[in-house]
C-alpha atoms as a PDB file:
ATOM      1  CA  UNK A   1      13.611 -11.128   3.641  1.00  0.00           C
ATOM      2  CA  UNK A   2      12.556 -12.420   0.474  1.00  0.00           C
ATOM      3  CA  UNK A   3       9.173 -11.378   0.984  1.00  0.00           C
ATOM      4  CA  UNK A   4       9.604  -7.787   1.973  1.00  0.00           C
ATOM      5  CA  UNK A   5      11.938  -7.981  -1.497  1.00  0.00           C
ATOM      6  CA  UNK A   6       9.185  -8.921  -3.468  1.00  0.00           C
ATOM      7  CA  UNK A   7       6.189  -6.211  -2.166  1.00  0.00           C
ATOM      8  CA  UNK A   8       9.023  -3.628  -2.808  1.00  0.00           C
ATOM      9  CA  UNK A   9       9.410  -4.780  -6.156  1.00  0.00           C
ATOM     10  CA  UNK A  10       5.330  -5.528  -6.551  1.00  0.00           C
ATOM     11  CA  UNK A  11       4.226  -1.680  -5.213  1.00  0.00           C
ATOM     12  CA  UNK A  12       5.256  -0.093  -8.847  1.00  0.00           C
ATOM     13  CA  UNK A  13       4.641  -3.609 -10.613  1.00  0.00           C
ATOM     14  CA  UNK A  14       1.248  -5.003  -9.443  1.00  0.00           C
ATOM     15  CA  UNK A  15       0.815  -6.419 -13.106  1.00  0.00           C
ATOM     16  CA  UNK A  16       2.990  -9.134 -12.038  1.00  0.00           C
ATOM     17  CA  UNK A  17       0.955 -10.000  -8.490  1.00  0.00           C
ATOM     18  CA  UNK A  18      -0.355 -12.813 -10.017  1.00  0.00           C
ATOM     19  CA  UNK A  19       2.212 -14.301 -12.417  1.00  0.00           C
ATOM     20  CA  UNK A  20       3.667 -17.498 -10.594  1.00  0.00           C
ATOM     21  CA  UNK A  21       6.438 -17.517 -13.288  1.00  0.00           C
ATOM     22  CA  UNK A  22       7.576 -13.864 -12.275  1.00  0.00           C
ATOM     23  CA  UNK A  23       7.728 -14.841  -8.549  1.00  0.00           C
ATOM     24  CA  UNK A  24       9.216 -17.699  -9.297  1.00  0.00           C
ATOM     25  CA  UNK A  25      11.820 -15.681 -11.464  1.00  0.00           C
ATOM     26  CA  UNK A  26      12.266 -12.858  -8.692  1.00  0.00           C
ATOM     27  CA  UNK A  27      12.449 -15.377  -5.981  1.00  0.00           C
ATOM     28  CA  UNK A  28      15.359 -16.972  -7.661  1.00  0.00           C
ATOM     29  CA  UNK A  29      16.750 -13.905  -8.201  1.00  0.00           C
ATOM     30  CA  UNK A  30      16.899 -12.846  -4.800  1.00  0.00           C
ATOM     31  CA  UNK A  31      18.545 -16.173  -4.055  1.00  0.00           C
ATOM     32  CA  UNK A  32      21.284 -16.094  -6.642  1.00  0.00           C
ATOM     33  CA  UNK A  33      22.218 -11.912  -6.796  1.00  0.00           C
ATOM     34  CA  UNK A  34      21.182 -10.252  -4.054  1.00  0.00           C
ATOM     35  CA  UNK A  35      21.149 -12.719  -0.111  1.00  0.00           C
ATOM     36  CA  UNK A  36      25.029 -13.774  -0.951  1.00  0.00           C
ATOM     37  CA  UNK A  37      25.568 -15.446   2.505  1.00  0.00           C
ATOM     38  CA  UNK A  38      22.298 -17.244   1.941  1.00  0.00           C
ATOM     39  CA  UNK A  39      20.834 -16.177   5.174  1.00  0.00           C
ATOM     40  CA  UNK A  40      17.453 -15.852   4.188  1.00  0.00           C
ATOM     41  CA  UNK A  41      17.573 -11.722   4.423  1.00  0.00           C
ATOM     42  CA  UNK A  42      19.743  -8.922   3.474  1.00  0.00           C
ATOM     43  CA  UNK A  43      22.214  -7.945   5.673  1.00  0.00           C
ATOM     44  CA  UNK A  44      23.326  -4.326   5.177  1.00  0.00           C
ATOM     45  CA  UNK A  45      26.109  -4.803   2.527  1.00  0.00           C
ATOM     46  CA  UNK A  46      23.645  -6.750   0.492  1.00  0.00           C
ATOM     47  CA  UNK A  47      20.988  -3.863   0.917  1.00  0.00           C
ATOM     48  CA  UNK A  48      23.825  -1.138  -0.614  1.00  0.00           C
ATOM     49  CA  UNK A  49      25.031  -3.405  -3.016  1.00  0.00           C
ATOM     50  CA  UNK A  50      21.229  -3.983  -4.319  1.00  0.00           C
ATOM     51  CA  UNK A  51      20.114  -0.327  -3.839  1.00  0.00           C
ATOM     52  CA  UNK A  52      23.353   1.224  -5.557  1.00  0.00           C
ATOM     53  CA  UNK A  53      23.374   0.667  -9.038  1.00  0.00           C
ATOM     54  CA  UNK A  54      26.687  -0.797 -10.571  1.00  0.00           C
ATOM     55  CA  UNK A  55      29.135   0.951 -12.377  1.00  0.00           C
ATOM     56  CA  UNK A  56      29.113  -1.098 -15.280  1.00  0.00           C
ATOM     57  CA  UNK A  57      25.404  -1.030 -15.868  1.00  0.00           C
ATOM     58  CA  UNK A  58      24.129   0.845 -19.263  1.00  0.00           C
ATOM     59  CA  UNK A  59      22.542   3.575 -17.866  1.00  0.00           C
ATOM     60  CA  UNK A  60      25.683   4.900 -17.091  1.00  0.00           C
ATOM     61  CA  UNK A  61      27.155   4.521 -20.110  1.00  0.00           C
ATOM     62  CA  UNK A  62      24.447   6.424 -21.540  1.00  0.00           C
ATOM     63  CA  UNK A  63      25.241   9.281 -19.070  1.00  0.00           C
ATOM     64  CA  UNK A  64      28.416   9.606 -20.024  1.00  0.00           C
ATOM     65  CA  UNK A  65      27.899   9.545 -23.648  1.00  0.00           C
ATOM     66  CA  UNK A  66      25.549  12.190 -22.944  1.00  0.00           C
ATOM     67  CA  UNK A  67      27.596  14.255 -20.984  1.00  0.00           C
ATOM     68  CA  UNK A  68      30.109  14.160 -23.615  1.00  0.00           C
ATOM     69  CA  UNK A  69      28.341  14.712 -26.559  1.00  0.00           C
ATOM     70  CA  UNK A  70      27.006  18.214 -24.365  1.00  0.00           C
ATOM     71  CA  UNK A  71      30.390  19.349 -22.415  1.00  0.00           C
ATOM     72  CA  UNK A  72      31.884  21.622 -25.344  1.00  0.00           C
ATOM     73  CA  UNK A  73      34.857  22.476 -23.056  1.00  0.00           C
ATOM     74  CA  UNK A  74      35.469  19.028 -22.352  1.00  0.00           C
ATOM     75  CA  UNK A  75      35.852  19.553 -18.561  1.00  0.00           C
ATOM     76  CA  UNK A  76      33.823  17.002 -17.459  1.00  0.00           C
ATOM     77  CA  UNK A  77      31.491  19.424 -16.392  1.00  0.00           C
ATOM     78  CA  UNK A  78      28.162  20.027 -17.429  1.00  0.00           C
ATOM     79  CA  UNK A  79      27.473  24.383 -17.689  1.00  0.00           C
ATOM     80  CA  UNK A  80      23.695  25.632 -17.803  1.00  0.00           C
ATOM     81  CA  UNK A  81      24.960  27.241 -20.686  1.00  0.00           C
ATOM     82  CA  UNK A  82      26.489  23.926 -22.455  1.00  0.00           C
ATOM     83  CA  UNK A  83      22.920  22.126 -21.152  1.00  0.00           C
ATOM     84  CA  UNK A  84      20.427  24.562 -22.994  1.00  0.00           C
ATOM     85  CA  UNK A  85      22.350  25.276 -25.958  1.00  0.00           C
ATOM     86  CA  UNK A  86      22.775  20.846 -26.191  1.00  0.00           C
ATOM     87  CA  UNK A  87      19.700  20.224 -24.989  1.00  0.00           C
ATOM     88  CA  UNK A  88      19.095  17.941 -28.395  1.00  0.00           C
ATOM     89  CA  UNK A  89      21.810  15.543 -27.355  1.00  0.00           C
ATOM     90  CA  UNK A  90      19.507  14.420 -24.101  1.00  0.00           C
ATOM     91  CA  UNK A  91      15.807  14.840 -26.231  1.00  0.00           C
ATOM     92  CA  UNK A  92      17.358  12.968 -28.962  1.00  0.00           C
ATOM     93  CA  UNK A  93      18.284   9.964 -27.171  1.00  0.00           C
ATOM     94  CA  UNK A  94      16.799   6.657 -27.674  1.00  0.00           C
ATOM     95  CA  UNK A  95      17.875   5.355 -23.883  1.00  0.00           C
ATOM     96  CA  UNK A  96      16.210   8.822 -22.209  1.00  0.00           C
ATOM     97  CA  UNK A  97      13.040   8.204 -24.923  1.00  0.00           C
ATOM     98  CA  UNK A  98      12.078   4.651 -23.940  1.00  0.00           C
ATOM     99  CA  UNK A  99      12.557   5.094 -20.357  1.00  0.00           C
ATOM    100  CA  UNK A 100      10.419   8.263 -19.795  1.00  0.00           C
ATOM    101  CA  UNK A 101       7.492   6.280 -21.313  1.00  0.00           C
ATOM    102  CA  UNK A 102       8.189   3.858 -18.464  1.00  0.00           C
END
């Protein structure tokens, strides 16, 4: 339902408890992405669909820039070895930097 949606969402982002405009936001956003037959809860292909993250988002991209700029043998395979000795390529980025701060 679209209140066990929100206190999900509101147990790692209190902050916004009180914030009429974010539930307002949130609330329409459970409307218009996430309850696609409009019944009022998420039936279980909605739940997958909102848990799984989609293929096109940018933190895959990221991963796969990163894998690349590490997999020297270009096997699409990460090695311990190829992991330490590129371990720059992950420290360095700007995507992994901002989001480990969150």
């Amino acid at each position: 339902s679209l209140e066990e949606y929100i206190a999900d969402i509101l147990a790692d982002e209190e902050e916004y408890a009180n914030t009429p405009e974010w539930l307002a936001n949130e609330s329409e956003r459970f409307k218009s992405e996430h309850d696609k037959d409009g019944s009022g809860s998420l039936e279980q292909d909605e739940i997958r669909q909102w848990l799984t993250p989609n293929n096109d988002s940018p933190a895959r991209e990221v991963a796969e820039r990163l894998v690349l700029g590490a997999d020297e043998d270009l096997d699409g395979v990460l090695s311990l070895q190829e992991l330490l000795k590129n371990h720059a390529v992950f420290l360095g980025n700007s995507f992994v930097s901002i989001h480990s701060e969150l």
